[in-house]
PDB file of N, CA and C in Angstrom:
ATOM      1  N   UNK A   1       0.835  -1.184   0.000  1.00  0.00           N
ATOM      2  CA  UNK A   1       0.000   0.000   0.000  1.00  0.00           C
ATOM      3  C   UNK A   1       0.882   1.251   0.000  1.00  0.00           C
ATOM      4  N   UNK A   2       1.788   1.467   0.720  1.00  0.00           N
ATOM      5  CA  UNK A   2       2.892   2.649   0.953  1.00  0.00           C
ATOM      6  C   UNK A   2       3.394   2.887  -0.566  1.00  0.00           C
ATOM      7  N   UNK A   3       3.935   1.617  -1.052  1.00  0.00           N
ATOM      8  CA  UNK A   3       4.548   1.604  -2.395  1.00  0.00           C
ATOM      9  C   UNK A   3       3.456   2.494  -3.668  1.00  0.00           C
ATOM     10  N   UNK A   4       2.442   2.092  -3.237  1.00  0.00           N
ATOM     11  CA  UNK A   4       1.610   2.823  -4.539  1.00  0.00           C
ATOM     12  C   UNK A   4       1.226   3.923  -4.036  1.00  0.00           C
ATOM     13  N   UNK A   5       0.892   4.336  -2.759  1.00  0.00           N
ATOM     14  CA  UNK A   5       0.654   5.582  -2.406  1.00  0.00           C
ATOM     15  C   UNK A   5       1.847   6.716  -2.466  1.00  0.00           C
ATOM     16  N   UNK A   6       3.140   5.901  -2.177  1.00  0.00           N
ATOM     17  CA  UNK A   6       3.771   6.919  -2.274  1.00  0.00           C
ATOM     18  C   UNK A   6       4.317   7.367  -3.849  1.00  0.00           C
ATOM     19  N   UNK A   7       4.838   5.917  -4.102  1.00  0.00           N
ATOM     20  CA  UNK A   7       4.693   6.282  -5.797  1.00  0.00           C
ATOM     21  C   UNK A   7       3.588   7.129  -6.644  1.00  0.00           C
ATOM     22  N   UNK A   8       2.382   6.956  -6.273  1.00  0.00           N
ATOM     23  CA  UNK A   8       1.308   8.157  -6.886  1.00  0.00           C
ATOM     24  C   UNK A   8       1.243   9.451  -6.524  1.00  0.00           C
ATOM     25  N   UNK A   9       2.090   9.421  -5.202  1.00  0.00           N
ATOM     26  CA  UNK A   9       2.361  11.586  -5.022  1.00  0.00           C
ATOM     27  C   UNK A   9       3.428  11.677  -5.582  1.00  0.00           C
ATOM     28  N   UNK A  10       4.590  10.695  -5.306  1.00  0.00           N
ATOM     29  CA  UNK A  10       5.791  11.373  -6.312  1.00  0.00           C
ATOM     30  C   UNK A  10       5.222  11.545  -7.752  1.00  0.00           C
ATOM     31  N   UNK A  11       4.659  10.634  -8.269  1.00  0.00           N
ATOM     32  CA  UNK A  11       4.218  10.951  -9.848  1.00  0.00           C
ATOM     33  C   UNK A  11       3.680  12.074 -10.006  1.00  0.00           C
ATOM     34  N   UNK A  12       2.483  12.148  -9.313  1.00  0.00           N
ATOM     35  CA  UNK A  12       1.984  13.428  -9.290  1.00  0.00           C
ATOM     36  C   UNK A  12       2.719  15.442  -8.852  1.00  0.00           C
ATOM     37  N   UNK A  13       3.495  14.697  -7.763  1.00  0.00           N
ATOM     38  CA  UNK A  13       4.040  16.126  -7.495  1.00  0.00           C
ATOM     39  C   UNK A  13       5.463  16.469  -8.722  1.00  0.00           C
ATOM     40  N   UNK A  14       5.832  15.119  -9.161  1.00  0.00           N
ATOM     41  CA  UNK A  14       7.282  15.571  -9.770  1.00  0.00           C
ATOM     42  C   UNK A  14       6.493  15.710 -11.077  1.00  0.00           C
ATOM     43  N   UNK A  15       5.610  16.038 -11.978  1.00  0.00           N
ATOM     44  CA  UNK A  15       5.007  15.975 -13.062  1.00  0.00           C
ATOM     45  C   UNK A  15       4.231  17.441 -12.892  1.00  0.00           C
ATOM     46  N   UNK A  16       4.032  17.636 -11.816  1.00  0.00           N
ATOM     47  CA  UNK A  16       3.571  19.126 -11.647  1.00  0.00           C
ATOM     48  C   UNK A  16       4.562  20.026 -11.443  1.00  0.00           C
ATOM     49  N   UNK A  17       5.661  19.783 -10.914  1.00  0.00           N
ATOM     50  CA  UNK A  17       6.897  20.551 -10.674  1.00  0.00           C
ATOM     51  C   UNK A  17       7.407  21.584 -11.502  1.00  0.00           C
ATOM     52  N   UNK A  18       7.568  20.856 -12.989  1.00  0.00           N
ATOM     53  CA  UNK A  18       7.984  22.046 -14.050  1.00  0.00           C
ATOM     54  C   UNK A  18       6.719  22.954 -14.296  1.00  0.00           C
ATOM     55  N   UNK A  19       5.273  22.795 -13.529  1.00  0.00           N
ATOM     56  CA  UNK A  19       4.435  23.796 -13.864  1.00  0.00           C
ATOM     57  C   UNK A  19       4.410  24.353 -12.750  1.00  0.00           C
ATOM     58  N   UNK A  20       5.210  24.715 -11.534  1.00  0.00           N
ATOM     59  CA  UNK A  20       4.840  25.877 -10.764  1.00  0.00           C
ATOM     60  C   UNK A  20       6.228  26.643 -10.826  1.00  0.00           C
ATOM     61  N   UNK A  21       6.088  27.816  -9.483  1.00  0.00           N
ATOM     62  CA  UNK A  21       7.142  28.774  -9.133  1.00  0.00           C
ATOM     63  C   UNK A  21       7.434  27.818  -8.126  1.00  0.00           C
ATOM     64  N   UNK A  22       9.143  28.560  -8.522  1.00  0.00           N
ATOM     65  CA  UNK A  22       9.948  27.802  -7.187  1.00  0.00           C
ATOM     66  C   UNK A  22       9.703  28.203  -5.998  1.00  0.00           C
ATOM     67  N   UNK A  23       9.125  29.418  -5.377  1.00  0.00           N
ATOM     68  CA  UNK A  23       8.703  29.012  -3.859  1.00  0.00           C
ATOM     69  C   UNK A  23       7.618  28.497  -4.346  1.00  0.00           C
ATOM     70  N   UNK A  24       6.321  28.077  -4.574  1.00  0.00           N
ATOM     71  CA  UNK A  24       5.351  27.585  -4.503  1.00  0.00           C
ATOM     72  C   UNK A  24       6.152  25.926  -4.260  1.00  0.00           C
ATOM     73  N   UNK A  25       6.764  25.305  -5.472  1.00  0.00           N
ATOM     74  CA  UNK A  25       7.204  24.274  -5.379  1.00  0.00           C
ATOM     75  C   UNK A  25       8.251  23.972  -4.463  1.00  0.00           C
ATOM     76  N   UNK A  26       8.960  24.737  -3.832  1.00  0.00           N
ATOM     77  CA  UNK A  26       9.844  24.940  -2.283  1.00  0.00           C
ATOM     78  C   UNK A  26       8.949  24.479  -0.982  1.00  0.00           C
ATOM     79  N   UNK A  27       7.707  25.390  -0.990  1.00  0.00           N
ATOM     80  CA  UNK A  27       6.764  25.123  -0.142  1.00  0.00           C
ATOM     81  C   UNK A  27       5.974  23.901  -0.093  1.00  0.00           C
ATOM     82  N   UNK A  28       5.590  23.244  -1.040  1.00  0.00           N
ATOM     83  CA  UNK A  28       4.861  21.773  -1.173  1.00  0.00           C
ATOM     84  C   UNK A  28       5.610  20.603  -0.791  1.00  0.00           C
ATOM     85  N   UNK A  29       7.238  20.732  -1.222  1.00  0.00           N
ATOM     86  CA  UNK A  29       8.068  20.134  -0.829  1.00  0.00           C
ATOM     87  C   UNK A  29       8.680  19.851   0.438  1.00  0.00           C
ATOM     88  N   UNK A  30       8.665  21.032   1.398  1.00  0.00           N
ATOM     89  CA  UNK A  30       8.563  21.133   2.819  1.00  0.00           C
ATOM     90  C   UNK A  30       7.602  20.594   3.257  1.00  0.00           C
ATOM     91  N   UNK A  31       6.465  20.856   2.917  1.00  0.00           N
ATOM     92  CA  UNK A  31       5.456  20.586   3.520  1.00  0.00           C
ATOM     93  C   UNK A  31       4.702  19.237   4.137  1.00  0.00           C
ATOM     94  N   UNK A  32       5.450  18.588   2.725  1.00  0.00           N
ATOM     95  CA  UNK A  32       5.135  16.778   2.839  1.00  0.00           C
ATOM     96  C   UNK A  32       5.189  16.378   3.650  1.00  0.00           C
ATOM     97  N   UNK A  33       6.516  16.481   4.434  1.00  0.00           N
ATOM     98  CA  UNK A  33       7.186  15.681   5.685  1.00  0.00           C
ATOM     99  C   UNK A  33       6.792  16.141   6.697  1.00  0.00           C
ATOM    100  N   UNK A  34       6.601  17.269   6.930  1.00  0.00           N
ATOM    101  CA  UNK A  34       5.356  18.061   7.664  1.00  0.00           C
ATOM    102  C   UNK A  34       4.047  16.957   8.033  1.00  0.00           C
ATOM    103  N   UNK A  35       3.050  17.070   7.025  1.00  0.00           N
ATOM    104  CA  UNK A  35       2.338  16.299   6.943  1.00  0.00           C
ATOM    105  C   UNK A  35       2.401  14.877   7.048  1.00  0.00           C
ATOM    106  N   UNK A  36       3.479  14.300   7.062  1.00  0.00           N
ATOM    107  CA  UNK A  36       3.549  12.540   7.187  1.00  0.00           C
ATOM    108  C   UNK A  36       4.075  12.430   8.770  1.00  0.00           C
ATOM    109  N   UNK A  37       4.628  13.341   9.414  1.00  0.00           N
ATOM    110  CA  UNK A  37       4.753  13.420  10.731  1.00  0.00           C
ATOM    111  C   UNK A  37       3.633  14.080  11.938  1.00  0.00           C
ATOM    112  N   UNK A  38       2.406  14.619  11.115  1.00  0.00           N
ATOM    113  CA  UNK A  38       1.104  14.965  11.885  1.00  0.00           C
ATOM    114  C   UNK A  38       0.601  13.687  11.155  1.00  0.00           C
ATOM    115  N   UNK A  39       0.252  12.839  10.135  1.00  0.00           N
ATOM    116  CA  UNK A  39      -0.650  12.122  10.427  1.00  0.00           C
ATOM    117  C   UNK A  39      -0.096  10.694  10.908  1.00  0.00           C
ATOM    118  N   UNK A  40       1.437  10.734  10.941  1.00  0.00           N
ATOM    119  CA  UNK A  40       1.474   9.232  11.949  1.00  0.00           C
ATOM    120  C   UNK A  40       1.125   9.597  13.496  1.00  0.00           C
ATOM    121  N   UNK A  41       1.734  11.165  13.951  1.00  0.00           N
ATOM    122  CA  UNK A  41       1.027  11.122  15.261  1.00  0.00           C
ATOM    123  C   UNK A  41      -0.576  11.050  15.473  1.00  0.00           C
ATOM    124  N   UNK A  42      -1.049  11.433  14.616  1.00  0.00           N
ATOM    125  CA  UNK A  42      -2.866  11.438  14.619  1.00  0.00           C
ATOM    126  C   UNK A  42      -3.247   9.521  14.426  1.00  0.00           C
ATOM    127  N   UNK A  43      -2.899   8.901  13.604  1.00  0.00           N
ATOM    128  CA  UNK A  43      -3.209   7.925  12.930  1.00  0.00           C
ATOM    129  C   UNK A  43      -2.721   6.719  14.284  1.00  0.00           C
ATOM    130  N   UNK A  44      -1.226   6.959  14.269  1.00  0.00           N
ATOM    131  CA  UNK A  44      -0.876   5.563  15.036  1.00  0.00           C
ATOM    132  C   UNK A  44      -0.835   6.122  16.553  1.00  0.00           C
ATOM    133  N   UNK A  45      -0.925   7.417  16.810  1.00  0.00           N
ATOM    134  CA  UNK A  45      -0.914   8.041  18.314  1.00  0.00           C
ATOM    135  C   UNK A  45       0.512   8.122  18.800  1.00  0.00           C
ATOM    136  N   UNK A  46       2.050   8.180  17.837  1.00  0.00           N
ATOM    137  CA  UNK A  46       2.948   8.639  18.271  1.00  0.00           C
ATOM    138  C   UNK A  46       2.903  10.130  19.059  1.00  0.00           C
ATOM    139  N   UNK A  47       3.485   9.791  19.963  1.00  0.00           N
ATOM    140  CA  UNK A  47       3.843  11.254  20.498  1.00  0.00           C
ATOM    141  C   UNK A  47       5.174  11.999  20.032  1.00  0.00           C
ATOM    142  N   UNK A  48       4.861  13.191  19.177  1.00  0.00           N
ATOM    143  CA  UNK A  48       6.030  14.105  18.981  1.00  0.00           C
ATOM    144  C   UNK A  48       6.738  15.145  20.353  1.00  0.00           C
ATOM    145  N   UNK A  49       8.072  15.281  19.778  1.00  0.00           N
ATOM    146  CA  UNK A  49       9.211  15.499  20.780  1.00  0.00           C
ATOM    147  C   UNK A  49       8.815  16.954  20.168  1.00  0.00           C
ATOM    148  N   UNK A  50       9.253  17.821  21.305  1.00  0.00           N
ATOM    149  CA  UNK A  50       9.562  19.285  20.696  1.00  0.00           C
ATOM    150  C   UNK A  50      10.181  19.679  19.941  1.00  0.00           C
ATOM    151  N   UNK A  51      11.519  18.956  19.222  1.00  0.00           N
ATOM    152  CA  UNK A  51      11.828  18.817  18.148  1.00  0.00           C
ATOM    153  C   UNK A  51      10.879  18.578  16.830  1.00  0.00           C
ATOM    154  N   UNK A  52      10.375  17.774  17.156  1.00  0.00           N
ATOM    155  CA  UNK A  52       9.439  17.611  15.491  1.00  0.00           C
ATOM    156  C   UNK A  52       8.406  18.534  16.070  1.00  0.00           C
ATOM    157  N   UNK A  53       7.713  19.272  16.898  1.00  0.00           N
ATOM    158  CA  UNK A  53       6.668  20.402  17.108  1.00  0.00           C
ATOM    159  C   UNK A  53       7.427  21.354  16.708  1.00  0.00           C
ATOM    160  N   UNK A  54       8.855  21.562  16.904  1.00  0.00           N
ATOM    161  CA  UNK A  54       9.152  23.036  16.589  1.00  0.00           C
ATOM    162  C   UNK A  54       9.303  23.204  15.141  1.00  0.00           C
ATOM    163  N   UNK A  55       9.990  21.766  14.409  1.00  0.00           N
ATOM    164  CA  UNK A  55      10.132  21.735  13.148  1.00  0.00           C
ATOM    165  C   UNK A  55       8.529  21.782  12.258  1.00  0.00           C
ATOM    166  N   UNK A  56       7.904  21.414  12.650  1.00  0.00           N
ATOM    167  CA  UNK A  56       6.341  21.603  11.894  1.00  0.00           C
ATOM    168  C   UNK A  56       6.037  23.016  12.100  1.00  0.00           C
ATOM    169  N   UNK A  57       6.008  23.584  13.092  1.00  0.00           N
ATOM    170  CA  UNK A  57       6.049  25.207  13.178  1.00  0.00           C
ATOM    171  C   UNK A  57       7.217  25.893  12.296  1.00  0.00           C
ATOM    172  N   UNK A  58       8.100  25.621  12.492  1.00  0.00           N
ATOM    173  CA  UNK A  58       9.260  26.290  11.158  1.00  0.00           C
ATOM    174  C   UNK A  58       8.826  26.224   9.985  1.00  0.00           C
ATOM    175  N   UNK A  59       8.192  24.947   9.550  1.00  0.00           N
ATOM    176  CA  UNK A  59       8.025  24.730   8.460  1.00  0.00           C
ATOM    177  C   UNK A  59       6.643  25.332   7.854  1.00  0.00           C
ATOM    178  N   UNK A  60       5.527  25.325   9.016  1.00  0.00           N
ATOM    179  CA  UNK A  60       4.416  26.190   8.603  1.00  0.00           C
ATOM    180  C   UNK A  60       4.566  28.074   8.612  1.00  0.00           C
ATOM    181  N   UNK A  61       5.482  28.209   9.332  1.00  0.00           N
ATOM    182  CA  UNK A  61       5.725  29.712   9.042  1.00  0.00           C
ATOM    183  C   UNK A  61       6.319  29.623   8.135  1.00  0.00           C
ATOM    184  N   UNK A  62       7.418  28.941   7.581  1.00  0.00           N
ATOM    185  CA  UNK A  62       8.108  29.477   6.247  1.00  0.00           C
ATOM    186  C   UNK A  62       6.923  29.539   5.207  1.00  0.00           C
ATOM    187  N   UNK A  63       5.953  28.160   5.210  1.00  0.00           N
ATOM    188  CA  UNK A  63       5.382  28.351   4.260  1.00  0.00           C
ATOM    189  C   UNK A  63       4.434  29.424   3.836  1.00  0.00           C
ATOM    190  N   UNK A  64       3.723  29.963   4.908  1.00  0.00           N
ATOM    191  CA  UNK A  64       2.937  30.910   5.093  1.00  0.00           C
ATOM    192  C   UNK A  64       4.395  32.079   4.590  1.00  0.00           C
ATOM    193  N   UNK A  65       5.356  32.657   5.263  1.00  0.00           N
ATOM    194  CA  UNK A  65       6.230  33.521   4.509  1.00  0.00           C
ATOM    195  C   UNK A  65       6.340  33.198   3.241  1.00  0.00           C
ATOM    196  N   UNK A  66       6.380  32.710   2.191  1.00  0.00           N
ATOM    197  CA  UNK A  66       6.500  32.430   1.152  1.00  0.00           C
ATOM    198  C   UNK A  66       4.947  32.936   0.067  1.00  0.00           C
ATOM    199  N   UNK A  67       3.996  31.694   1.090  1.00  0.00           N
ATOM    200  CA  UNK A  67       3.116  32.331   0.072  1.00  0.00           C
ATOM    201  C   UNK A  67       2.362  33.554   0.173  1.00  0.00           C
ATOM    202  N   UNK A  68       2.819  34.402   1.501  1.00  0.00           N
ATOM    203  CA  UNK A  68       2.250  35.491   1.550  1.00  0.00           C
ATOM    204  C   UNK A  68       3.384  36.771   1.496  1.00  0.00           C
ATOM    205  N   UNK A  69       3.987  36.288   0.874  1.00  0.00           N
ATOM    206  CA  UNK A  69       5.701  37.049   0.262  1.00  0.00           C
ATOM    207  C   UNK A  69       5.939  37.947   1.662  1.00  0.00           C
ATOM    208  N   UNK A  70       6.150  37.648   2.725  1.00  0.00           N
ATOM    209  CA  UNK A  70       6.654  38.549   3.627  1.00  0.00           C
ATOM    210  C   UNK A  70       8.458  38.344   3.296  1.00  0.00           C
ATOM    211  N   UNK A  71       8.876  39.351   3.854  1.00  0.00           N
ATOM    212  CA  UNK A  71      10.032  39.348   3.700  1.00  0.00           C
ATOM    213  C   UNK A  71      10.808  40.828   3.821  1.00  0.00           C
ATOM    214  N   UNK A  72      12.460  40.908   3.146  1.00  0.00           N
ATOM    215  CA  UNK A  72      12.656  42.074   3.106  1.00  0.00           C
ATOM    216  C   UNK A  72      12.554  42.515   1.642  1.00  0.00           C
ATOM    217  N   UNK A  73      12.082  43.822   1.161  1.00  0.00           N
ATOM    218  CA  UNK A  73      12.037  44.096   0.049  1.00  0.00           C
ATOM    219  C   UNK A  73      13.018  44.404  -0.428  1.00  0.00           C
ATOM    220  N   UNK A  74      13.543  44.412  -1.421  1.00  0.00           N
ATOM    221  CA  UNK A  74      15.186  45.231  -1.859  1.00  0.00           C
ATOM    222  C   UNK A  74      13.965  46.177  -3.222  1.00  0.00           C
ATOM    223  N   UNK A  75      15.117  47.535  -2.884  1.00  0.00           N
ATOM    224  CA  UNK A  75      14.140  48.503  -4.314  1.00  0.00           C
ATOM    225  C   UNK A  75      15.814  48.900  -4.675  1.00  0.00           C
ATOM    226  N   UNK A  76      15.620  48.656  -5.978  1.00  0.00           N
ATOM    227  CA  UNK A  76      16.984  49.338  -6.934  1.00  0.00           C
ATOM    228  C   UNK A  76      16.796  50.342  -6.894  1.00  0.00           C
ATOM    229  N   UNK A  77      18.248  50.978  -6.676  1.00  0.00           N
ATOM    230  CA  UNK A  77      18.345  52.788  -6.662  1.00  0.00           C
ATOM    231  C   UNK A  77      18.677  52.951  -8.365  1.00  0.00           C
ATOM    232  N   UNK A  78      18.245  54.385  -8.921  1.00  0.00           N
ATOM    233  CA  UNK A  78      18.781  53.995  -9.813  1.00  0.00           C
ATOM    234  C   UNK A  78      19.828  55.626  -9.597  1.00  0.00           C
ATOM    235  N   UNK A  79      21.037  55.614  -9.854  1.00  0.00           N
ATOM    236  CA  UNK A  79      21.794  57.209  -9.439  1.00  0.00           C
ATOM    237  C   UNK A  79      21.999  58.045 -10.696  1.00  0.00           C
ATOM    238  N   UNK A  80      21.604  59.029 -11.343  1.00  0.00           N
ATOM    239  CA  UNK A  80      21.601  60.147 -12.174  1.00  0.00           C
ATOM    240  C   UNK A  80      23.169  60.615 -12.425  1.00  0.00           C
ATOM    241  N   UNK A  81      23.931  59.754 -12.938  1.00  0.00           N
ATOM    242  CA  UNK A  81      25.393  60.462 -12.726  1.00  0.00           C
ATOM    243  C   UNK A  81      25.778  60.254 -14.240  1.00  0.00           C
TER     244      UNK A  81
END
């Protein structure tokens, strides 16, 4: 079961890949492992270490920074000389 499930998101995500932006596709990619570490704790009732809580929080703020472009802006000067 793992074998075809996981084989059918790789198919799917690496076949969509050349159609997004690289943070979009940065962010989906993070995100996975994210997600396979909330649903074995939900599913089999592992308990996560503050390590994997802090890393799922890193990983949901980056993503949220990304897709809501926070960041620092850079503006080109342009100089009249």
């Amino acid at each position: 079961i793992g074998v075809v499930h996981t084989g059918g998101v790789y198919m799917l995500l690496y076949n969509a890949l050349p159609k997004l932006s690289t943070p979009l596709a940065a962010v989906l990619l993070f995100f996975y492992p994210a997600t396979a570490i909330v649903v074995d704790a939900i599913v089999y009732g592992h308990r996560l270490g503050l390590a994997q809580y802090g890393g799922v929080g890193c990983i949901l703020i980056a993503s949220l920074g990304v897709t809501l472009k926070w960041g620092v802006r850079r503006h080109l000067s342009v100089s009249a000389t």
